[in-house]
Protein backbone atom coordinates (compact mmCIF):
# COMPACT_ATOMS: atom_id res chain seq x y z
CA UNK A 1 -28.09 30.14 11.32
CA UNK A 2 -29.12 32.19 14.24
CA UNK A 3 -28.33 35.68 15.94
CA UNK A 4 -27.85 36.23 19.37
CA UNK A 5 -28.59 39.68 20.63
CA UNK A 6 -27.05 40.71 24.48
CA UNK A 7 -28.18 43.51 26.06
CA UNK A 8 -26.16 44.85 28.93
CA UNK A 9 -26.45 48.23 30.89
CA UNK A 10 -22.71 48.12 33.01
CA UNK A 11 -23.43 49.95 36.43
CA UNK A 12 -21.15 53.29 37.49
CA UNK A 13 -17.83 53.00 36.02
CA UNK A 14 -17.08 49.43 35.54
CA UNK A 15 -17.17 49.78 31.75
CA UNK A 16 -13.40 48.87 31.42
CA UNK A 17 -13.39 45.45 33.34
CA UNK A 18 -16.92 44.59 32.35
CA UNK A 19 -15.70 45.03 28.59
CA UNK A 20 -12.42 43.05 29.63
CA UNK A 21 -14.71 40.17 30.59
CA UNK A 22 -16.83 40.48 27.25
CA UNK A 23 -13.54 40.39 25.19
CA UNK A 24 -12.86 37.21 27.13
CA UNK A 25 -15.85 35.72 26.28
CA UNK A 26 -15.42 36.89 22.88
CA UNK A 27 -12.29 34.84 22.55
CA UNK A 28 -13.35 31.53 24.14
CA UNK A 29 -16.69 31.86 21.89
CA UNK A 30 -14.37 32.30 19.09
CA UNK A 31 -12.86 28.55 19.74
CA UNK A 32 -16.53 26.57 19.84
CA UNK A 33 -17.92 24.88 17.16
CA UNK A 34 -20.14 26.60 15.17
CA UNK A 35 -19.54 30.02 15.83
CA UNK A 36 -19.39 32.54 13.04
CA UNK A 37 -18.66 36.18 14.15
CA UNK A 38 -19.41 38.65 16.80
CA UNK A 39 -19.14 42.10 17.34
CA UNK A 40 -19.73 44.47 20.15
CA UNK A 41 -21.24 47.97 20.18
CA UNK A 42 -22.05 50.12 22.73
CA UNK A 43 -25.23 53.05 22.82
CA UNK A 44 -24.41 56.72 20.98
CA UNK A 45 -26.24 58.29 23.95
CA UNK A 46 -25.13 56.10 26.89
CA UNK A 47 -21.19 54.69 27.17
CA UNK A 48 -22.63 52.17 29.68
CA UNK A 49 -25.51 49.93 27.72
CA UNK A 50 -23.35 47.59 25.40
CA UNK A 51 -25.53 45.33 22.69
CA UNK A 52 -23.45 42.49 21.86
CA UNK A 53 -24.25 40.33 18.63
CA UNK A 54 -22.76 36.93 17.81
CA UNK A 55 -23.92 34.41 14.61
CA UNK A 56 -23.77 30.70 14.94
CA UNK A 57 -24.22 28.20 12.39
CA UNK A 58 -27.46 26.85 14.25
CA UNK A 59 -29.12 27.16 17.51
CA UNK A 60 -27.58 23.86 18.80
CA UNK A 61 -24.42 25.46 18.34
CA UNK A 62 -25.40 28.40 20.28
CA UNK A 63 -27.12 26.17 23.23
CA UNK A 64 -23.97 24.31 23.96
CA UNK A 65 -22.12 27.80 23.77
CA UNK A 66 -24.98 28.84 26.50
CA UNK A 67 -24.33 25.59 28.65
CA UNK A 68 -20.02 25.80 28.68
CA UNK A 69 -19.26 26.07 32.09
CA UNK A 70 -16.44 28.42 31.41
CA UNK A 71 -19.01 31.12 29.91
CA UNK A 72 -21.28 30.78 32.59
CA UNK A 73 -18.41 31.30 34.73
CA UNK A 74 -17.38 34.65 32.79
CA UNK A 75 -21.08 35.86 32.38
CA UNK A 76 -21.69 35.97 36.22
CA UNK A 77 -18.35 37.99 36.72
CA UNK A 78 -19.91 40.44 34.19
CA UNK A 79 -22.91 40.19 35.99
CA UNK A 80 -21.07 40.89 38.92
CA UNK A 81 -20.71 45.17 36.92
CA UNK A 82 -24.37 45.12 35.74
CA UNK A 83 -27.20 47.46 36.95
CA UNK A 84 -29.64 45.26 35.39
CA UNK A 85 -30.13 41.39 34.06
CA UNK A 86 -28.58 40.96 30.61
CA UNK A 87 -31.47 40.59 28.17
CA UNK A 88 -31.08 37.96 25.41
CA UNK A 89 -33.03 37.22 22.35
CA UNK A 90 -32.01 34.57 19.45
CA UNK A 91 -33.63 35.02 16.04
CA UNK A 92 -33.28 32.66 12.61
CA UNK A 93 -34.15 33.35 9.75
């Protein structure tokens, strides 16, 4: 199994349609093989950096995830609302 841990820092106030496009994400990620849960959460002491953690049976599972063309199409809309590059780090156990 592996974690995936997104880092996001949404620019001004596009919080609501960047987190609209997250959800989205969060739904079609929901429908690929090997995906096991998710969960967003966003900083105590700033309402714009979001950390977003998903689990997926293995890191093949997460690599075609990566590579679906409709993600990448979602993640540069949301990259579209960022102030900075999302920041991603997998980690197994």
């Amino acid at each position: 199994m592996v974690k995936v841990l997104l880092e996001r820092t949404i620019r001004g106030k596009n919080v609501g349609d960047a987190v609209r496009l997250m959800r989205q994400m969060r739904v079609l990620a929901m429908q690929q093989p090997g995906y096991i849960s998710g969960e967003t959460l966003h900083a105590v002491d700033d309402p714009n950096h979001y950390l977003v953690i998903s689990a997926w049976e293995s890191l093949e599972y997460w690599q075609a995830w990566f590579n679906n063309p409709d993600r990448k199409k979602l993640q540069q809309e949301v990259d579209a609302y960022l102030g900075s590059p999302t920041i991603m780090r997998v980690f197994t156990y």
